[in-house]
N, C-alpha and C. Protein backbone atom coordinates (compact mmCIF):
# COMPACT_ATOMS: atom_id res chain seq x y z
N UNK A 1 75.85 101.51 84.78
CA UNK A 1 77.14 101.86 84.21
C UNK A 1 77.77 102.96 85.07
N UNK A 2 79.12 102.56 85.54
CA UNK A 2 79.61 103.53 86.30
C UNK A 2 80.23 104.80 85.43
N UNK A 3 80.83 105.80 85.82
CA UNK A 3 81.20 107.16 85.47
C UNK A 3 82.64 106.73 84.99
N UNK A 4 83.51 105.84 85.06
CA UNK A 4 84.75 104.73 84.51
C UNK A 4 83.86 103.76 82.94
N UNK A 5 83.20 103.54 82.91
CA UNK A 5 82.43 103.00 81.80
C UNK A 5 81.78 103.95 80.86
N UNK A 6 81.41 105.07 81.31
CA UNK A 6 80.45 106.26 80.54
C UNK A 6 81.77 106.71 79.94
N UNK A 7 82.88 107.11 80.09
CA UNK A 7 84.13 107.56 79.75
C UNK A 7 84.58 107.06 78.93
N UNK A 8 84.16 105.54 78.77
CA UNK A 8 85.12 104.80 77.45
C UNK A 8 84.03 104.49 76.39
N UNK A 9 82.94 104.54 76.62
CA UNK A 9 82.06 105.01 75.59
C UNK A 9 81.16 103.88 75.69
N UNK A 10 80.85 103.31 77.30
CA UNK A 10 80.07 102.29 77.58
C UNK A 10 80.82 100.65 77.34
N UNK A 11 82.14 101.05 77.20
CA UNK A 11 83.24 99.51 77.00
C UNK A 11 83.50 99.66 78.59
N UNK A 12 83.39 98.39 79.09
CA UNK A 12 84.21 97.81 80.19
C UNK A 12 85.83 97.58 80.13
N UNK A 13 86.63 98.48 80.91
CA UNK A 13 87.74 97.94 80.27
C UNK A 13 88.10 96.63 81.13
N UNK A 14 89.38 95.94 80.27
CA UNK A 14 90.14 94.72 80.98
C UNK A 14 90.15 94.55 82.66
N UNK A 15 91.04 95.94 82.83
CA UNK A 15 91.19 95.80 84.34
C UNK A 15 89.58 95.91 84.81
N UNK A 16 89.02 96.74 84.60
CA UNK A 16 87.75 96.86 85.53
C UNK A 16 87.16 95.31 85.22
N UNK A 17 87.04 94.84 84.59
CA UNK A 17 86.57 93.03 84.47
C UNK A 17 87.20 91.70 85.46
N UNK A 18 88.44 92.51 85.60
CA UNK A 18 88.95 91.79 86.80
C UNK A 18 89.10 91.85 87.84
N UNK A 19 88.88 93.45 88.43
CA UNK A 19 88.58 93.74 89.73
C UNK A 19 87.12 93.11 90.07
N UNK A 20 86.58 93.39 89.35
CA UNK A 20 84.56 92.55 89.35
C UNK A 20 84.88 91.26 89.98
N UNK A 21 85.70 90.97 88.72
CA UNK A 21 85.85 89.17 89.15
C UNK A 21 86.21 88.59 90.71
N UNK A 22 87.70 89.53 90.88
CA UNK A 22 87.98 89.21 91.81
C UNK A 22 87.51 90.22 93.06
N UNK A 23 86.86 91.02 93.33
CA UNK A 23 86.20 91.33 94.04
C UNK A 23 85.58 90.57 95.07
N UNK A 24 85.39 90.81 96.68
CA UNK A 24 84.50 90.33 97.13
C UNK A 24 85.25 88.78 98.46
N UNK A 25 84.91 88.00 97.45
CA UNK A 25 84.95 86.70 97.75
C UNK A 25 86.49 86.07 98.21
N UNK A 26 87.39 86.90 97.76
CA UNK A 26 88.88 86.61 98.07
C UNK A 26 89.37 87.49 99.13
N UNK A 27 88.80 88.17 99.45
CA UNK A 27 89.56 89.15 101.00
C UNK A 27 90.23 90.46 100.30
N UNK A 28 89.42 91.18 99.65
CA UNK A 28 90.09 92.72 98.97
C UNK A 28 88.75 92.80 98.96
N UNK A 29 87.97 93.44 99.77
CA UNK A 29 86.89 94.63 100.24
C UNK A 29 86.55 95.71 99.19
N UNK A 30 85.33 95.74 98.59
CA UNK A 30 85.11 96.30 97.56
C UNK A 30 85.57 97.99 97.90
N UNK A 31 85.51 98.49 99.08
CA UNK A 31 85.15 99.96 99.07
C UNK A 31 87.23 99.87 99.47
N UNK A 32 88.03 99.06 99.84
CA UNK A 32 89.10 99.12 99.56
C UNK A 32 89.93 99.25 98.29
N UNK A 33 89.30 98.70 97.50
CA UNK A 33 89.50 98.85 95.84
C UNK A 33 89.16 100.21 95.14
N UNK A 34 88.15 99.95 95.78
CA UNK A 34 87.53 101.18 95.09
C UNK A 34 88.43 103.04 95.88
N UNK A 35 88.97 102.83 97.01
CA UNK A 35 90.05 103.66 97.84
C UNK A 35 91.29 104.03 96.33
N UNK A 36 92.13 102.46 96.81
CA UNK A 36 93.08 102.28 95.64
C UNK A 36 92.90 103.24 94.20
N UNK A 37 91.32 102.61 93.73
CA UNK A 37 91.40 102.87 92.37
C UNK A 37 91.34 105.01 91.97
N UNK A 38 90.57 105.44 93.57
CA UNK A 38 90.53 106.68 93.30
C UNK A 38 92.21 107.22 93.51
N UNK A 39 92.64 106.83 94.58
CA UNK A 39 94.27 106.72 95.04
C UNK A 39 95.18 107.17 93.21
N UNK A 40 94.87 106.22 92.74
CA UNK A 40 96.12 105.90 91.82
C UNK A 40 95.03 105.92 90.25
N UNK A 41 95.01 106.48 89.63
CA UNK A 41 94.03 106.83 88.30
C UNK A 41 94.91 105.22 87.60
N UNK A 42 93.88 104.51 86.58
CA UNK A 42 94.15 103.24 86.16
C UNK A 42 94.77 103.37 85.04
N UNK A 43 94.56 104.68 84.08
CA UNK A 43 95.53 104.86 83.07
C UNK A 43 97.14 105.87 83.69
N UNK A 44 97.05 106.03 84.91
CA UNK A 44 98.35 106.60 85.39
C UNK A 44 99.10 104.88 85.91
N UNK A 45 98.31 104.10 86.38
CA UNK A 45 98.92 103.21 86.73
C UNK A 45 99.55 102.41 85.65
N UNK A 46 98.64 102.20 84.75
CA UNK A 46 99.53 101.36 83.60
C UNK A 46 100.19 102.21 82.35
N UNK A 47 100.54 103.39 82.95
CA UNK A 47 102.10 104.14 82.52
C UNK A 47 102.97 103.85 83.20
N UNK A 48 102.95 104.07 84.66
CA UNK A 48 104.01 103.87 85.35
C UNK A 48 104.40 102.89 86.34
N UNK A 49 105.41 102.31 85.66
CA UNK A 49 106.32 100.75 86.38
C UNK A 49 105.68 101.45 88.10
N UNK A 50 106.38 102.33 88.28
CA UNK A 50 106.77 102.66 89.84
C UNK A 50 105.58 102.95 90.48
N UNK A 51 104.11 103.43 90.09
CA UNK A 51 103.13 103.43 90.48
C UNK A 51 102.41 102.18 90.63
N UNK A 52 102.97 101.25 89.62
CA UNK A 52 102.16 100.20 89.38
C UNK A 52 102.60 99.07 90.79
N UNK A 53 103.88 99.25 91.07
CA UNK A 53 104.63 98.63 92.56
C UNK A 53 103.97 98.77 93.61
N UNK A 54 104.30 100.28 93.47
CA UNK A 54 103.39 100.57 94.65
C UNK A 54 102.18 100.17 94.95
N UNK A 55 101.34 100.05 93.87
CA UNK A 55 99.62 99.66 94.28
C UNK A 55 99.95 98.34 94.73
N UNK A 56 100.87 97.55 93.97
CA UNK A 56 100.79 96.55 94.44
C UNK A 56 101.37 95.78 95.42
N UNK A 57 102.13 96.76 96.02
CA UNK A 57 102.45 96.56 97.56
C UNK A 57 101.77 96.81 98.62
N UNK A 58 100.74 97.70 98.32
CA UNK A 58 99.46 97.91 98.59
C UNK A 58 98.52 97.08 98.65
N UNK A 59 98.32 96.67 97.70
CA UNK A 59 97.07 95.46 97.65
C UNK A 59 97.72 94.16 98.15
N UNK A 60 99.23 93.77 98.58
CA UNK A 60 99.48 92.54 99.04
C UNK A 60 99.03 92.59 100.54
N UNK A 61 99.51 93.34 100.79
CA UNK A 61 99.55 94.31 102.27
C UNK A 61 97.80 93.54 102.91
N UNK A 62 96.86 93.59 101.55
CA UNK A 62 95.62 93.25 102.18
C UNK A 62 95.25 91.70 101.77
N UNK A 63 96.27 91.09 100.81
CA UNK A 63 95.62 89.74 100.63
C UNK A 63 97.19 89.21 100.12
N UNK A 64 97.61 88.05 100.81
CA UNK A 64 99.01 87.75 100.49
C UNK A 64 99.05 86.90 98.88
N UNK A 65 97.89 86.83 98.10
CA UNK A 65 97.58 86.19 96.89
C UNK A 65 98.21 86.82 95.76
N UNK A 66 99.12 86.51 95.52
CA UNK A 66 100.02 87.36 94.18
C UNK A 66 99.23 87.27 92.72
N UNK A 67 98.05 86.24 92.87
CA UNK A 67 97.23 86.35 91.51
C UNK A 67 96.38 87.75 91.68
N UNK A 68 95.96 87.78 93.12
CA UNK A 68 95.03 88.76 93.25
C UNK A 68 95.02 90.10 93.08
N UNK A 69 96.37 90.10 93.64
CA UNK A 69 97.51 91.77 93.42
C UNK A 69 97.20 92.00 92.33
N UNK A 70 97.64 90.83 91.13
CA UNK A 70 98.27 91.32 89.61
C UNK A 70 97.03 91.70 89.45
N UNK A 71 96.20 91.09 89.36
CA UNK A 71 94.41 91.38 88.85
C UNK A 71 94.31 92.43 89.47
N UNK A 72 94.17 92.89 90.60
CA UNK A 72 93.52 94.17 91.13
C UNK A 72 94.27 95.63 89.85
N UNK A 73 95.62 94.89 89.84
CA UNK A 73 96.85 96.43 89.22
C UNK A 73 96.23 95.87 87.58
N UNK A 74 96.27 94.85 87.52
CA UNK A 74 96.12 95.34 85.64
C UNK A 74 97.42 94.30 85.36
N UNK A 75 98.09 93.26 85.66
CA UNK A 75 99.26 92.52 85.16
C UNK A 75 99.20 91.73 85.26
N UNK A 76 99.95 91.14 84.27
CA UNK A 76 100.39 89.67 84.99
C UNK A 76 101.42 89.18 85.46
N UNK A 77 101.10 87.69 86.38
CA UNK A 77 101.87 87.23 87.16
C UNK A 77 103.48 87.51 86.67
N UNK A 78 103.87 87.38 85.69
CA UNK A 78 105.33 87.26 85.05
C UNK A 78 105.73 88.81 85.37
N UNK A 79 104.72 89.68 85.38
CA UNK A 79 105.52 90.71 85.33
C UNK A 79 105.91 91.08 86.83
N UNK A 80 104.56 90.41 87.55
CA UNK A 80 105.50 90.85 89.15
C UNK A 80 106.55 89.63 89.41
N UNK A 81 107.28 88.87 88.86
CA UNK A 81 107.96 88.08 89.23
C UNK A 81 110.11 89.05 88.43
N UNK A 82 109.39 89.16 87.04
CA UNK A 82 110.06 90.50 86.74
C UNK A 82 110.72 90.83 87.67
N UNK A 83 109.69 92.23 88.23
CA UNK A 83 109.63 93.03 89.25
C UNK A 83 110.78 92.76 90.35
N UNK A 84 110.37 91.45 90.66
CA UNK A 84 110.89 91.15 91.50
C UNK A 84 113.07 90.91 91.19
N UNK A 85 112.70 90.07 90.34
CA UNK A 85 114.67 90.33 89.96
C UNK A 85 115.01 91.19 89.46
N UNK A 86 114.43 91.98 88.84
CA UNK A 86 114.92 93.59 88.45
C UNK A 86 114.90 94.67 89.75
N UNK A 87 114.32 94.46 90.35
CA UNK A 87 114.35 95.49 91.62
C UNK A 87 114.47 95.40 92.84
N UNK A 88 115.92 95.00 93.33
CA UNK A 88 116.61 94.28 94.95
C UNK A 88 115.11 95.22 95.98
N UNK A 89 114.81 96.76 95.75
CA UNK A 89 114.48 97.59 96.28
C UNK A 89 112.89 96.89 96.36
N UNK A 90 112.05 96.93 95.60
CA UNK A 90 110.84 96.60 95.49
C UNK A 90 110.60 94.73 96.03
N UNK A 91 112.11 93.89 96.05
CA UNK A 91 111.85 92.60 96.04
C UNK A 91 112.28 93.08 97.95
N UNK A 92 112.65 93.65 98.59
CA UNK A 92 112.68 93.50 99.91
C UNK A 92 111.84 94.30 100.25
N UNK A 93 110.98 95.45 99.72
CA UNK A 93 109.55 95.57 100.41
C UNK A 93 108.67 94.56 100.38
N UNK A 94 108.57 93.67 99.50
CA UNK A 94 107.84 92.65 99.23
C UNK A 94 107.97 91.59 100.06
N UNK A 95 109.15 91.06 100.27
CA UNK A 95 109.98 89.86 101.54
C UNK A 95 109.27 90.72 102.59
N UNK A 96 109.37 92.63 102.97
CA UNK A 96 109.32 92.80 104.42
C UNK A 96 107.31 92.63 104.89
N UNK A 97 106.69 92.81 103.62
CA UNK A 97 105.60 92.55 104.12
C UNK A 97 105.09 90.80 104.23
N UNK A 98 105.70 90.50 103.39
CA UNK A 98 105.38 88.68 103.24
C UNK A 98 106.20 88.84 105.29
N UNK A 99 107.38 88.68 105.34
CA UNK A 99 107.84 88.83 106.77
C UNK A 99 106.70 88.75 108.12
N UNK A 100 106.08 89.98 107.14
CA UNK A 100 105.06 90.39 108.74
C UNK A 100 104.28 89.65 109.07
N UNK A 101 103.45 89.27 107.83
CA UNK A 101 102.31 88.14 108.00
C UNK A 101 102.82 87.15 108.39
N UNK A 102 103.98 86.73 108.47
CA UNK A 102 104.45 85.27 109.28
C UNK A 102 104.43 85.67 110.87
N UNK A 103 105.22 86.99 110.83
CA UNK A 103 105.01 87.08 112.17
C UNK A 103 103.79 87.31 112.95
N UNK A 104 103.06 88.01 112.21
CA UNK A 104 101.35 87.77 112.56
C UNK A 104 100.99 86.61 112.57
N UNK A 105 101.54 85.72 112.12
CA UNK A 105 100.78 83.84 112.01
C UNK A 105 101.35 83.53 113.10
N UNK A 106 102.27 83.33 113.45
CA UNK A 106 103.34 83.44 114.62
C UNK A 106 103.01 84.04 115.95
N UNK A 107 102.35 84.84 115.99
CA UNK A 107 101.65 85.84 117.41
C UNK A 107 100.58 85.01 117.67
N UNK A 108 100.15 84.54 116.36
CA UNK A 108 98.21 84.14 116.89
C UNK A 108 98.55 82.38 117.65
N UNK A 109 99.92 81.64 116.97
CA UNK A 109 100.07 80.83 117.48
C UNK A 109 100.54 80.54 118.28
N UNK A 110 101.33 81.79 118.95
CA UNK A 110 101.35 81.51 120.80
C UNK A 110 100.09 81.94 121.70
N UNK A 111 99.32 82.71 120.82
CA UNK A 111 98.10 83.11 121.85
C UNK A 111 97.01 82.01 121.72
N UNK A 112 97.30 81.25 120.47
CA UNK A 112 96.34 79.70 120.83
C UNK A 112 97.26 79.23 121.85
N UNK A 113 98.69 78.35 121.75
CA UNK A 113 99.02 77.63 122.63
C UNK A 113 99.02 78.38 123.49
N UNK A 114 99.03 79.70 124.40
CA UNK A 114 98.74 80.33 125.70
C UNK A 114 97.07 79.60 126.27
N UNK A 115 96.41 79.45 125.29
CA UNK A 115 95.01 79.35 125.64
C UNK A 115 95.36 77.49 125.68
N UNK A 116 96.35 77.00 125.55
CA UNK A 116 96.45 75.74 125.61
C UNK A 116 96.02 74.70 124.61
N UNK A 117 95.39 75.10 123.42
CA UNK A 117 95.04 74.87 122.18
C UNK A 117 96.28 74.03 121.94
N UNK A 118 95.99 71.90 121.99
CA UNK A 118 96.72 71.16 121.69
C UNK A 118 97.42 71.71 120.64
N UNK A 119 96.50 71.76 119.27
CA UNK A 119 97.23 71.58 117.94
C UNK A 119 98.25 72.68 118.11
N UNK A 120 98.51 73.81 118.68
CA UNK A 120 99.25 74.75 118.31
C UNK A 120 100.26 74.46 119.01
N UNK A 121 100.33 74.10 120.39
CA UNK A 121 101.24 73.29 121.26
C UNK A 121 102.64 72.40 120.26
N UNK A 122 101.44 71.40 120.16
CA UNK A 122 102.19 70.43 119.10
C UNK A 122 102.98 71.52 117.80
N UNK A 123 102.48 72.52 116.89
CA UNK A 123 103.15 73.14 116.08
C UNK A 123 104.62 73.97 116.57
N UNK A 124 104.36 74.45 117.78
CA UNK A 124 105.53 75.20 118.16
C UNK A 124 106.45 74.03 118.22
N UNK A 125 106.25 72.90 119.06
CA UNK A 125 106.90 71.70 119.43
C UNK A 125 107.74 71.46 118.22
N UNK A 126 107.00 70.99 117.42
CA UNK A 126 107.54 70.61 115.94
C UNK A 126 108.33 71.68 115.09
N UNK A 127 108.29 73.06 115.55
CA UNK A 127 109.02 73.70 114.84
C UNK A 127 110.55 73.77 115.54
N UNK A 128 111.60 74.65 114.56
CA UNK A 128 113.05 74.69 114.72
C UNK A 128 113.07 75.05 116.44
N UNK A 129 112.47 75.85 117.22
CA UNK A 129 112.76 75.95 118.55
C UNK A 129 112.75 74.66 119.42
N UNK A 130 111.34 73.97 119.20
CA UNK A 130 110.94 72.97 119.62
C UNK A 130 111.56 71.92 119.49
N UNK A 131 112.65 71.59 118.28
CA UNK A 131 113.13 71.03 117.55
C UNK A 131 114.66 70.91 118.64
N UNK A 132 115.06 72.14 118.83
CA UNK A 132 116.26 72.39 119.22
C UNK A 132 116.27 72.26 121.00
N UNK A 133 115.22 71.45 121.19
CA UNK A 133 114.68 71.14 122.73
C UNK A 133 114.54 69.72 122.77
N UNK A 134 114.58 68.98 121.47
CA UNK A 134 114.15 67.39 121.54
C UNK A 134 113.05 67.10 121.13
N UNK A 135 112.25 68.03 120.96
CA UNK A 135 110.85 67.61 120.11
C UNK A 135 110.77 67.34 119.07
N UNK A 136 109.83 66.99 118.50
CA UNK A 136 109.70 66.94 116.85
C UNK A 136 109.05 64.93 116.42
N UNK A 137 109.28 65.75 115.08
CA UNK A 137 108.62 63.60 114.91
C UNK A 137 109.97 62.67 114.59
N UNK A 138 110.96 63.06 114.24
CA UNK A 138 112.46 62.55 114.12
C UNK A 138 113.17 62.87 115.24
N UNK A 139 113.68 61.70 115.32
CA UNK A 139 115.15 62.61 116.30
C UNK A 139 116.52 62.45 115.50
N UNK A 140 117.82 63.06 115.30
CA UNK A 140 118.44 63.24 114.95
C UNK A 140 119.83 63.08 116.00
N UNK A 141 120.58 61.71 115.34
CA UNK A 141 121.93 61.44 116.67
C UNK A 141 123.08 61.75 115.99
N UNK A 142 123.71 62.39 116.78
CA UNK A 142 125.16 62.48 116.30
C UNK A 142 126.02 61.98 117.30
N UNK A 143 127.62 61.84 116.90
CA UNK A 143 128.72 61.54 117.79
C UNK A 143 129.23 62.85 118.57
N UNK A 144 130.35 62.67 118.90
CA UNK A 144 131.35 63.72 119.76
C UNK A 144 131.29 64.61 118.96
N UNK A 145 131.23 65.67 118.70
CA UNK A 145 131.37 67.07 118.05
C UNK A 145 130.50 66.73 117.02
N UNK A 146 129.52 66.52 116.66
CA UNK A 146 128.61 66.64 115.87
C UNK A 146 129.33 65.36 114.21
N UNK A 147 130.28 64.66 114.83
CA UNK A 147 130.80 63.36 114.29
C UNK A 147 130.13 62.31 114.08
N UNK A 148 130.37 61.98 113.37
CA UNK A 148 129.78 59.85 112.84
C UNK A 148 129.30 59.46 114.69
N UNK A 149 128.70 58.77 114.72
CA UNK A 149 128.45 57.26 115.80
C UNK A 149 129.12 56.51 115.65
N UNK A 150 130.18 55.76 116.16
CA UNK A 150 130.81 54.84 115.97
C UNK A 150 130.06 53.55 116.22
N UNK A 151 130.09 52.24 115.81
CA UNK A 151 129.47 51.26 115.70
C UNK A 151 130.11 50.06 115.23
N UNK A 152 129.51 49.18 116.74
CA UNK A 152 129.56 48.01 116.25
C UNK A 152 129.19 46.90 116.38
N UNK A 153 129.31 45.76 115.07
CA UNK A 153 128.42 45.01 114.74
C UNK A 153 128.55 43.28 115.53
N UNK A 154 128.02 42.65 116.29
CA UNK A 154 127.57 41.69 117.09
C UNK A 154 126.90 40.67 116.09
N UNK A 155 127.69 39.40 116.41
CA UNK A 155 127.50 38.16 115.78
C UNK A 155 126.33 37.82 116.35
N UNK A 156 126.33 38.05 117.69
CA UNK A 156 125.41 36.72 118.53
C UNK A 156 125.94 37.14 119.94
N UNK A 157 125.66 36.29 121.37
CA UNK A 157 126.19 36.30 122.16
C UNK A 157 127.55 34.82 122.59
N UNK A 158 128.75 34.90 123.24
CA UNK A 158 128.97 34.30 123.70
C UNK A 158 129.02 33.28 124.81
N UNK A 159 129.06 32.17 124.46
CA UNK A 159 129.03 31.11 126.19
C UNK A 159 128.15 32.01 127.07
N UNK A 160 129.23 33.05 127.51
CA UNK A 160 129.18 33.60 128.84
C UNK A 160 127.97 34.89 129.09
N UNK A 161 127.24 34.53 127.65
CA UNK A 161 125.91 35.39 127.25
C UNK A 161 126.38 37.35 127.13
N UNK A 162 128.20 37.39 126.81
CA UNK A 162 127.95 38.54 126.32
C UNK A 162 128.11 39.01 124.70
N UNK A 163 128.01 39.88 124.41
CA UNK A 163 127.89 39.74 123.36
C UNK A 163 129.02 39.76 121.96
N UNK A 164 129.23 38.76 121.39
CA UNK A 164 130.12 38.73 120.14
C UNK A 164 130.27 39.32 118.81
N UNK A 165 131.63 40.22 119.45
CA UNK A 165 131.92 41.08 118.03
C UNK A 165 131.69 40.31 116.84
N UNK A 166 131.79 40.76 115.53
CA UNK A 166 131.68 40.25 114.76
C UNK A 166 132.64 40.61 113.93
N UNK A 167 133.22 39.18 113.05
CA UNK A 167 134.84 39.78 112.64
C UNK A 167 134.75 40.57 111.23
N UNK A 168 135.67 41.34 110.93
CA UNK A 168 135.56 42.01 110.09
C UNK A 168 136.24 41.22 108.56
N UNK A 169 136.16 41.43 107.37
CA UNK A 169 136.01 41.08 106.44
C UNK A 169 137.53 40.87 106.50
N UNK A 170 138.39 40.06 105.92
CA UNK A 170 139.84 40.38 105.74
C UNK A 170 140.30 39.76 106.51
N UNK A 171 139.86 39.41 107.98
CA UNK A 171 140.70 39.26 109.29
C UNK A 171 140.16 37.77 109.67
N UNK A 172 140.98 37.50 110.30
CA UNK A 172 140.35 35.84 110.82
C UNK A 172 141.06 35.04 110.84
């Protein structure tokens, strides 16, 4: 029994049942939690909205799992979603770290395709750059200024083996 359990009179509370749980096995490092939990006291956290953000901009920072966040802070999912339309301020720290980790996914996948690593090759290929070069699994045609194709439709060939318009509905 830890010195957090001797305090409540040998009850486990809620949150500590779910840090256990999720501990470990999901990518939040026990002695990181355990940082956090001295960081931010667990009955200061679930007083305050603005403490409670913070941890959990904190704990995304180490695992991009928004179940995992809420569990580590003590909430639930609804309330960081809340969070999120109530507070332009807290919803673009949140976008700027989600941000980074793309761009971290993004770094590692030019330093595979640097190393020549097909599959990553092919991913850049397929993405909007690659895309905007002719690659990709579609191609996409347009006319003169980004206009219709004009088109038209052939009966067959004539006699003279070229090929015969085909008449239009109305006309003849």
């Amino acid at each position: 029994m830890n010195n957090e359990e001797k305090e409540k009179g040998g009850k486990v509370s809620k949150v500590a049942k779910k840090e256990k749980a999720i501990e470990g096995p999901f990518g939040v490092a026990d002695e990181e939690v355990e940082k956090l939990r001295t960081e931010l006291k667990v009955e200061e956290i679930r007083r305050s909205t603005k403490l409670r953000r913070q941890l959990f901009l904190r704990v995304i920072r180490k695992t991009t799992n928004i179940s995992i966040a809420c569990a580590v802070i003590g909430i639930d999912r609804r309330t960081f979603y809340k969070w999120i339309k109530k507070s332009e301020k807290f919803a673009a720290q949140y976008e700027h770290i989600m941000e980074s980790k793309v761009d971290f996914a993004e770094s590692a996948l030019f330093v595979a395709a640097g190393k020549q690593e097909k599959w990553a090759v092919q991913e850049i290929l397929r993405s909007k750059r690659g895309k905007s070069r002719g690659y990709g699994k579609t191609l996409e045609l347009a006319g003169l200024d980004g206009g219709p194709i004009p088109v038209k439709l052939y009966e067959g060939v004539d006699d003279s083996g070229f090929p015969k318009p085909k008449e239009e509905e109305g006309k003849g």
